[in-house]
Protein backbone atom coordinates (compact mmCIF):
# COMPACT_ATOMS: atom_id res chain seq x y z
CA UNK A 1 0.00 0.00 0.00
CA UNK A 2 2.96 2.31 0.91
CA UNK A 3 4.94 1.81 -2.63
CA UNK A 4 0.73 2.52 -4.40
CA UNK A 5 0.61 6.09 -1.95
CA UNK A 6 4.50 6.58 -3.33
CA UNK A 7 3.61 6.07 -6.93
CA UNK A 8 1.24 8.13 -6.81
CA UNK A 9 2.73 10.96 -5.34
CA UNK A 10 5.32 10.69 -7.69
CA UNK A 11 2.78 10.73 -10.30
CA UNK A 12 1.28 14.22 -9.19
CA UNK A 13 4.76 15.84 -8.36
CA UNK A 14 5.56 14.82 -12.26
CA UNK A 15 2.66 15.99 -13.53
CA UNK A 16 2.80 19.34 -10.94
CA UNK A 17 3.31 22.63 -12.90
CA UNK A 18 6.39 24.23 -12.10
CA UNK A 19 7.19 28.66 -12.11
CA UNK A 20 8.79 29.17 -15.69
CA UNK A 21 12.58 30.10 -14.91
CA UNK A 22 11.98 33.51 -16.89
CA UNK A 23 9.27 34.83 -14.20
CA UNK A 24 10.20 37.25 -11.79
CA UNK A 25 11.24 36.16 -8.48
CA UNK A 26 8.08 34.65 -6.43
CA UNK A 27 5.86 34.72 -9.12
CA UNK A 28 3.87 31.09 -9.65
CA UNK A 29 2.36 31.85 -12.87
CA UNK A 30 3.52 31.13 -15.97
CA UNK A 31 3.53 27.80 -14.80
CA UNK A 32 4.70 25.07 -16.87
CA UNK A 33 4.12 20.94 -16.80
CA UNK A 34 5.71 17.78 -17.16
CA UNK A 35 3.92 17.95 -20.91
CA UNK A 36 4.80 21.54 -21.48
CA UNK A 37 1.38 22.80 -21.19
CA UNK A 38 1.43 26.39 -19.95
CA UNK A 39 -0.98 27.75 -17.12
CA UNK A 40 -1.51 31.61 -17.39
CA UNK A 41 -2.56 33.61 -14.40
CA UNK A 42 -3.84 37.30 -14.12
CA UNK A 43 -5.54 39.40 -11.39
CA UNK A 44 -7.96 41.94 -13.93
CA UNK A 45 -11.41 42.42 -11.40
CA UNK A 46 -12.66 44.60 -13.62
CA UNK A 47 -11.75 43.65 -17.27
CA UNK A 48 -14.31 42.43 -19.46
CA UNK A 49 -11.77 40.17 -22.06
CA UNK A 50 -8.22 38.77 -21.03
CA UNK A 51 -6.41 36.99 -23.85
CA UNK A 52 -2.83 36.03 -24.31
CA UNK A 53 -0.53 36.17 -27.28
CA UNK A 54 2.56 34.85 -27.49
CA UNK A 55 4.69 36.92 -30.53
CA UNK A 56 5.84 34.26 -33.43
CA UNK A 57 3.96 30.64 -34.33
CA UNK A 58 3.74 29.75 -30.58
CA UNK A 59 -0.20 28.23 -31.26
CA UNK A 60 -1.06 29.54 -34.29
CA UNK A 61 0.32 33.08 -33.35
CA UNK A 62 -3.39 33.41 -32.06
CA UNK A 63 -4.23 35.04 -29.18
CA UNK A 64 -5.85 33.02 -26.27
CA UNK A 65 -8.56 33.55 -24.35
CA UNK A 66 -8.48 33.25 -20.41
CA UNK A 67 -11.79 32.29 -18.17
CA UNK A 68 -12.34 34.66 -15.38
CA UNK A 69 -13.39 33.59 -12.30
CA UNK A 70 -15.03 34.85 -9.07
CA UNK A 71 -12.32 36.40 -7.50
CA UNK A 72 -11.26 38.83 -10.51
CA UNK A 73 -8.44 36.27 -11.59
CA UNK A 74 -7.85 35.21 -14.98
CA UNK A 75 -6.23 32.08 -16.33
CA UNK A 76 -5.98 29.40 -18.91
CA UNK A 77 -4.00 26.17 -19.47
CA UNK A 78 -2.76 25.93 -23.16
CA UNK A 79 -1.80 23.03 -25.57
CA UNK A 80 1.99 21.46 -25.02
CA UNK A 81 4.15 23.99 -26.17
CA UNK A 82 7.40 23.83 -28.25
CA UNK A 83 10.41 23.85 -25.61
CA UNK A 84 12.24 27.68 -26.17
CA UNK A 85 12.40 30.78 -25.52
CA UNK A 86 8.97 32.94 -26.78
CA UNK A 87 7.90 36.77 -25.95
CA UNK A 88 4.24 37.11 -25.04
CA UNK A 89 1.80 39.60 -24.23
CA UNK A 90 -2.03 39.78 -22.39
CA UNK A 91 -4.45 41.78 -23.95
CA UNK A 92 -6.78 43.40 -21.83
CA UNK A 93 -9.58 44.46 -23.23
CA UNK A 94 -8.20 45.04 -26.89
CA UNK A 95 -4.82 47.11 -25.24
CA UNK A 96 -1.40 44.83 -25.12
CA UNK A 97 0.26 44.92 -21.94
CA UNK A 98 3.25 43.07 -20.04
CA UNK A 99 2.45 39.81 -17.73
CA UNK A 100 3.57 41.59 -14.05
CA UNK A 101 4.92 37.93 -13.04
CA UNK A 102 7.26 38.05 -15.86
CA UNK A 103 10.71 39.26 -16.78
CA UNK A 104 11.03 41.26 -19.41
CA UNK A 105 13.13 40.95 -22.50
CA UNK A 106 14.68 43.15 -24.88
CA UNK A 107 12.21 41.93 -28.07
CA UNK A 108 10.01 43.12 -30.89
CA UNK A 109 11.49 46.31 -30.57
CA UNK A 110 10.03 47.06 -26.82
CA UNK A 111 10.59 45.22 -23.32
CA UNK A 112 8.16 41.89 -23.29
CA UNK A 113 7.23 39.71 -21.13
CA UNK A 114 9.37 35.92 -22.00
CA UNK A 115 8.18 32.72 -21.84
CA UNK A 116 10.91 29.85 -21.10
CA UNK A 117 9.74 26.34 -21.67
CA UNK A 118 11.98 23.45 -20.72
CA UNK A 119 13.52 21.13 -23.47
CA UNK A 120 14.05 18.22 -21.46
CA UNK A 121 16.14 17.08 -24.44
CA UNK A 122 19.12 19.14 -24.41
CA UNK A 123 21.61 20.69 -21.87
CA UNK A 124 24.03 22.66 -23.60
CA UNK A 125 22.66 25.83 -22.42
CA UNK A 126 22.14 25.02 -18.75
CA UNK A 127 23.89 26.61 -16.25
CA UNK A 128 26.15 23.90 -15.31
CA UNK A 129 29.36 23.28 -12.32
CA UNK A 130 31.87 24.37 -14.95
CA UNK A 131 34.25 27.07 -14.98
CA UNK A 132 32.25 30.25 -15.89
CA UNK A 133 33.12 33.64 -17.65
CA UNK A 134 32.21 37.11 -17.22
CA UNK A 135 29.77 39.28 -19.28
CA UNK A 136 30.77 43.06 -18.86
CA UNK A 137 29.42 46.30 -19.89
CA UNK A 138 31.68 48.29 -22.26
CA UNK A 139 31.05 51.85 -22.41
CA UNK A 140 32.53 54.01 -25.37
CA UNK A 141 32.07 56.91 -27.23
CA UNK A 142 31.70 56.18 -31.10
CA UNK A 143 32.33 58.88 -33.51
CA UNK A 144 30.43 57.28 -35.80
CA UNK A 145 27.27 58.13 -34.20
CA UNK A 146 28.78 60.86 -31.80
CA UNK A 147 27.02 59.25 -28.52
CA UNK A 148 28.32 57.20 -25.67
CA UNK A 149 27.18 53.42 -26.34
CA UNK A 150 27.70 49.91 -24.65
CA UNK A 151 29.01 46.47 -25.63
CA UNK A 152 28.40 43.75 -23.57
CA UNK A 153 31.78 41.57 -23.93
CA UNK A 154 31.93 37.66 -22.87
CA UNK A 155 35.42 36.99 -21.29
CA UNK A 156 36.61 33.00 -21.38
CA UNK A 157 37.09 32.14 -17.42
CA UNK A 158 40.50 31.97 -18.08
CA UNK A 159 40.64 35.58 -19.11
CA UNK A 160 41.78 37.08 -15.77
CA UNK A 161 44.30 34.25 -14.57
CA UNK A 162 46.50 34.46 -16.89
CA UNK A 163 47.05 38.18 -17.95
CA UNK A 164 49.73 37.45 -20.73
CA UNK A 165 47.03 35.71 -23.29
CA UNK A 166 45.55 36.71 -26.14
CA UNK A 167 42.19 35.36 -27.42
CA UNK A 168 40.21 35.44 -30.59
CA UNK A 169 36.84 37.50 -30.76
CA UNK A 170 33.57 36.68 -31.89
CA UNK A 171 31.22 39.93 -32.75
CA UNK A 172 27.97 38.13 -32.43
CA UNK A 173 24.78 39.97 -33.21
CA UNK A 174 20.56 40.03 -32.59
CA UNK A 175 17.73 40.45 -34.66
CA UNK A 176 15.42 42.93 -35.74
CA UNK A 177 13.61 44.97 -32.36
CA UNK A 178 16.09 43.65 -30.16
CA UNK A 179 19.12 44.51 -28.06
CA UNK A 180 22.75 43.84 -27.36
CA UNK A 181 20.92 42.10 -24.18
CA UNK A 182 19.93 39.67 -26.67
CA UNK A 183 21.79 36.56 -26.91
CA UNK A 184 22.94 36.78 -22.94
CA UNK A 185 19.45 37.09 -21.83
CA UNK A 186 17.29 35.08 -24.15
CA UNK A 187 20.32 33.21 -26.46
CA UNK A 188 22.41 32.24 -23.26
CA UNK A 189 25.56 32.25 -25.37
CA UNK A 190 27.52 33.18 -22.34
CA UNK A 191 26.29 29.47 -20.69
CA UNK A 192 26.27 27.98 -24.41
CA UNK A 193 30.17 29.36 -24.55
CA UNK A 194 31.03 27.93 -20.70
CA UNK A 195 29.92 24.54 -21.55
CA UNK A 196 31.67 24.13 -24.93
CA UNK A 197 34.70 25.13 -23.48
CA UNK A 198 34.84 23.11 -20.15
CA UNK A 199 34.20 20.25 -22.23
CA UNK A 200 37.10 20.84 -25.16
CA UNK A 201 34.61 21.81 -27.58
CA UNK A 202 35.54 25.34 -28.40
CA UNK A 203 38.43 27.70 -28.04
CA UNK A 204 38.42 30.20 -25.53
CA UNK A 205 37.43 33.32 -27.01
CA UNK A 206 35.61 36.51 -26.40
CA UNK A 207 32.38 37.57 -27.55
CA UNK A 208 31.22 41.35 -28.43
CA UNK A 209 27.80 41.69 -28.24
CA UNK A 210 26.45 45.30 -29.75
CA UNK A 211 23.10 46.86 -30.54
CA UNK A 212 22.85 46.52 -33.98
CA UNK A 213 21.20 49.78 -34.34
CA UNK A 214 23.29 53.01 -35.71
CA UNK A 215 22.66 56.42 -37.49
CA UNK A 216 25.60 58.29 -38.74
CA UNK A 217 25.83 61.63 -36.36
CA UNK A 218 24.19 64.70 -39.05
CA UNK A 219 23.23 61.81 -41.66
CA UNK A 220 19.23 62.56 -42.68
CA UNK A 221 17.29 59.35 -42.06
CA UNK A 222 17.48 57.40 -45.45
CA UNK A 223 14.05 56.17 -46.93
CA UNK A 224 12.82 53.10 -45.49
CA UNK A 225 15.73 53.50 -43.18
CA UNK A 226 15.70 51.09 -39.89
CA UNK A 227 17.72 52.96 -37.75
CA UNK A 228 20.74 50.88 -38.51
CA UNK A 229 22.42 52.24 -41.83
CA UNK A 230 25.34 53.30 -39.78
CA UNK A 231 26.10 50.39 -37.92
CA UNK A 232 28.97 48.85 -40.60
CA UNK A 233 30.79 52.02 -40.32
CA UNK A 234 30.36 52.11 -36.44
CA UNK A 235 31.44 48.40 -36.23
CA UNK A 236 34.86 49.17 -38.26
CA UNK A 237 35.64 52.23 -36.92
CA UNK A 238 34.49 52.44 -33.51
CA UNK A 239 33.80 48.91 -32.39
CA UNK A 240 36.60 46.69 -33.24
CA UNK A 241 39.57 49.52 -32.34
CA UNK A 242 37.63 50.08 -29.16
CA UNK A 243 37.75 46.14 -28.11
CA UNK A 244 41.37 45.37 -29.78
CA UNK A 245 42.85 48.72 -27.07
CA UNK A 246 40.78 47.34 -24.18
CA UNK A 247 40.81 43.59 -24.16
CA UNK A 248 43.56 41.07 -25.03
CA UNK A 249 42.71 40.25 -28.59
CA UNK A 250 44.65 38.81 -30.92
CA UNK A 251 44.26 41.63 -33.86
CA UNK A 252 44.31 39.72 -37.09
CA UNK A 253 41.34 38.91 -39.56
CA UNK A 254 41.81 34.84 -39.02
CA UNK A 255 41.36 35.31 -34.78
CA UNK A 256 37.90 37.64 -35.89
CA UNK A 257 34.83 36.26 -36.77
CA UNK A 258 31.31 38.26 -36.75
CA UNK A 259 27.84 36.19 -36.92
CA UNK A 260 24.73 37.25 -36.31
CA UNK A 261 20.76 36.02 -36.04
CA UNK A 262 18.11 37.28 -38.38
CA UNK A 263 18.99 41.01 -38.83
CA UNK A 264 21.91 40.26 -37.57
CA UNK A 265 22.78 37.72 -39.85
CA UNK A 266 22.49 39.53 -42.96
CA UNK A 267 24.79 42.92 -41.03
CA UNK A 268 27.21 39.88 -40.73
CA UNK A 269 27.64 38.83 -44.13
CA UNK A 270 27.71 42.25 -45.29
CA UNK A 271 30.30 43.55 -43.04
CA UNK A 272 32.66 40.22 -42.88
CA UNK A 273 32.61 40.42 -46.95
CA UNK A 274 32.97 44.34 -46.94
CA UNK A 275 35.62 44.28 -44.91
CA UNK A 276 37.85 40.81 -45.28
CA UNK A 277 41.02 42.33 -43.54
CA UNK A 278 39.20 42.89 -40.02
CA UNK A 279 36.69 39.68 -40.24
CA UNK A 280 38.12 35.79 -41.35
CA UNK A 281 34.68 33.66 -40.56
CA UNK A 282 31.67 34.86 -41.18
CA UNK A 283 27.74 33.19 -40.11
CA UNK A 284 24.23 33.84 -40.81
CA UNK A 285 21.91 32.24 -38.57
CA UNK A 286 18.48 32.04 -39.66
CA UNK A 287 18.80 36.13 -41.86
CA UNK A 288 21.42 37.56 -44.54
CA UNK A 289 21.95 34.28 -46.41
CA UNK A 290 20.84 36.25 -49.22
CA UNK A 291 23.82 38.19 -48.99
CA UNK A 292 25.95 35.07 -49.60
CA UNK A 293 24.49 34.69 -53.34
CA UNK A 294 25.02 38.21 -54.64
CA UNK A 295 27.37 38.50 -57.46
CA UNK A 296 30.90 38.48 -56.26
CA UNK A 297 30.30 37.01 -53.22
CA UNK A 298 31.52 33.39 -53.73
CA UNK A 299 35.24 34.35 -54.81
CA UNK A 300 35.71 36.68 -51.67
CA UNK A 301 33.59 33.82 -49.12
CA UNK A 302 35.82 31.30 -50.87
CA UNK A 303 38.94 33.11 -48.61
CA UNK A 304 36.99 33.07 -45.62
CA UNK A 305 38.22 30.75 -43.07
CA UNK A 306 34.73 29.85 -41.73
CA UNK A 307 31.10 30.65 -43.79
CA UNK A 308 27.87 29.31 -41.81
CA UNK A 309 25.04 29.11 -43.00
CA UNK A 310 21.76 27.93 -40.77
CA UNK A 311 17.94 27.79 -40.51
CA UNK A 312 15.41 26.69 -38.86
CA UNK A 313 12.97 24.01 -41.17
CA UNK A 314 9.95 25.82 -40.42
CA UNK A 315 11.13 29.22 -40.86
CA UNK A 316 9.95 31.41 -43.40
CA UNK A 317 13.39 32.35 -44.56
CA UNK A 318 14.46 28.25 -44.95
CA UNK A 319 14.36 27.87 -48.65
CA UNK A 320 16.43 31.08 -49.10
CA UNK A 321 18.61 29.92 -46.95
CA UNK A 322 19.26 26.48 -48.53
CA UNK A 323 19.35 28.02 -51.64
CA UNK A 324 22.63 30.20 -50.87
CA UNK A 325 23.50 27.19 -49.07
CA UNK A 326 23.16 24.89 -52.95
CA UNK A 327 24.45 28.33 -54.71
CA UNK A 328 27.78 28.19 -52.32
CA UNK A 329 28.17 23.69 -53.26
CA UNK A 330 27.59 24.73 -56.99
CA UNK A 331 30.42 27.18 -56.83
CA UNK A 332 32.60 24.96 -54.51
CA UNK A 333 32.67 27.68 -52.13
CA UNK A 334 33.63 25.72 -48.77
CA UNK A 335 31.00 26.33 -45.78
CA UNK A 336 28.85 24.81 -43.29
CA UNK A 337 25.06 24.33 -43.68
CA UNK A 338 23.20 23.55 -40.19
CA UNK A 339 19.64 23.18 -40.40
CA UNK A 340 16.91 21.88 -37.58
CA UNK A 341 13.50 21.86 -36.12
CA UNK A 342 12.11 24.75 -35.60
CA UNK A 343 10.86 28.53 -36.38
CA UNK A 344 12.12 32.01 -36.53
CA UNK A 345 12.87 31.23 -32.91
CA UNK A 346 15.61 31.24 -29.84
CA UNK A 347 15.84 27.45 -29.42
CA UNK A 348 16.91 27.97 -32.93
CA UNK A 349 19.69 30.51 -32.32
CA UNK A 350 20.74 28.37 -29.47
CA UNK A 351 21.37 25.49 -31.06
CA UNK A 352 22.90 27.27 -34.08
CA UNK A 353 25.66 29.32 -31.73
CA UNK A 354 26.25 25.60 -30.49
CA UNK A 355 27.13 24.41 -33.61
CA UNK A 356 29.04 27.45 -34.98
CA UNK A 357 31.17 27.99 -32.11
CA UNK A 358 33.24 24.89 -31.96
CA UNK A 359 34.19 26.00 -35.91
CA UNK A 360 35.65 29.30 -35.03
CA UNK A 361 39.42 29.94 -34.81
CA UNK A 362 40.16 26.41 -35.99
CA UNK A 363 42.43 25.32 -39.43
CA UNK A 364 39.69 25.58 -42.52
């Protein structure tokens, strides 16, 4: 009878739904399950419609009605979700708003509430008993843009003990609405980067991390502009002096590479090809692929050390991105091609920067 109570308790605590890890410190709701269904919780007495949207496919990329009950509180248990990283919103009564027992995330170009569903599949990104290295704000003053910025910079944990190395550097970039916050906060490079190199994977380096966003100071905006037409000029003449006089870099194009997600991903292949003396590996994850067909490009990628290429199956942006990635085999243009599951998505980007960063800074 004691091993029937047991296996049933065991039962319930499995099936229990847990605070996501991205909620803000005491906050039970979201909750997620054993099945990765996700309970939603709000306190809205006197609204007469709660739904919740979470930004991207995330269930349809519908919005979701809650059930109120007597007490004022809202909630709803969805479907099983897809394991990631997702920004979400309530709507109250037709008006978007932030969940109050979330974080918020630098994302869709505003602060949103995130949504972080366990993949009980994968570890890489956990935060793990491994040596661990340092993210730390940079501020500068770019002439580019005449205004005082900030880098966030990844330092291996070997940085500080031994003050006579040199490393490589990886400028690693977000995507569209986002922030140099980014990939620490929702990519978790920084844990991504620990792991691979406690476990021989990778070679220590350090990762610049910038806001990809940039007008030239006195420079009217440009039609269609996105805020961001200056950034190649602010990367080459600001960014990459600023990091090689502060940190212990090893200054040559073949220890630089510069990646990026998305938006990211196409300012990557643009500036690594526009400027093949600072940058020897370039990568596209999930954006900018298109880049990698234009005329011209093939003979100057050809000299790259490292060209990645990767998408998620389900993203919109896949068949353009296999397409550079056939374009680059027909013209015997060494790279790598990583596809997986998934969307226009984090779990994407994480599991790209896992595969990209054990190429970097190795022979071609």
């Amino acid at each position: 009878m004691q091993a029937i109570f047991f296996l049933v308790a065991l039962a319930l605590q499995q099936e229990q739904a847990l605070p996501a890890s991205s909620n803000v410190s005491g906050s039970e709701y979201p909750a997620v399950d054993a099945d990765r269904r996700v309970t939603f919780r709000l306190k809205a007495p006197n609204a007469l419609r709660v739904e919740v949207r979470c930004r991207g496919s995330l269930w349809g990329g519908k919005p979701v009605p809650l059930a109120k009950a007597s007490d004022g509180t809202w909630s709803v248990t969805t479907e099983p979700a897809e394991p990631g990283f997702f920004y979400y919103e309530f709507i109250i009564d037709g008006v978007p708003v932030n969940d109050p027992g979330s974080r918020t995330f630098p994302g869709w170009a505003r602060e949103m509430s995130g949504l972080e569903v366990p993949d009980r599949s994968v570890d890489f990104y956990d935060v793990k008993p491994v040596p661990h290295g340092e993210v730390r704000v940079r501020t500068y003053f770019s002439k580019t843009t005449e205004t005082t910025r900030q880098a966030l910079v990844y330092t291996p944990p070997d940085y500080d003990r031994d003050p006579a190395r040199r490393y490589p550097v990886l400028y690693l970039q977000h995507g569209s609405g986002e922030s140099e916050r980014s990939w620490t906060q929702q990519g978790r490079a920084n844990y991504i980067l620990d792991n691979l190199i406690a476990e021989g994977k990778a070679e220590e380096m350090i990762v610049v991390m910038e806001q990809g966003y940039a007008t030239k100071a006195g420079a009217p905006p440009a039609p269609g502009a996105r805020g961001n037409e200056g950034f190649e000029a602010l990367v080459v003449s600001d960014l990459v002096p600023m990091i090689d006089a502060v940190y212990r870099t090893i200054p040559k194009s073949e220890s630089r590479a510069i990646a990026g997600l998305s938006m990211g991903g196409g300012q990557a292949v643009r500036i690594g090809l526009g400027h093949p003396q600072l940058f020897g590996s370039v990568g596209s994850l999930s954006g900018g692929a298109a880049a990698a067909r234009a005329e011209g490009a093939a003979p100057l990628l050809s000299k790259m050390q490292l060209v990645w290429i990767g998408c998620g199956r389900q993203d919109a942006g896949y068949e353009r991105a296999r397409d550079a990635h056939r374009d680059l085999e027909k013209a015997g243009v060494a790279h790598c091609w990583f596809e997986t599951d998934g969307g226009h998505e984090w779990q994407v980007w994480r599991k790209s920067l896992h595969d990209l960063a054990p190429r970097l800074f190795r022979n071609k």
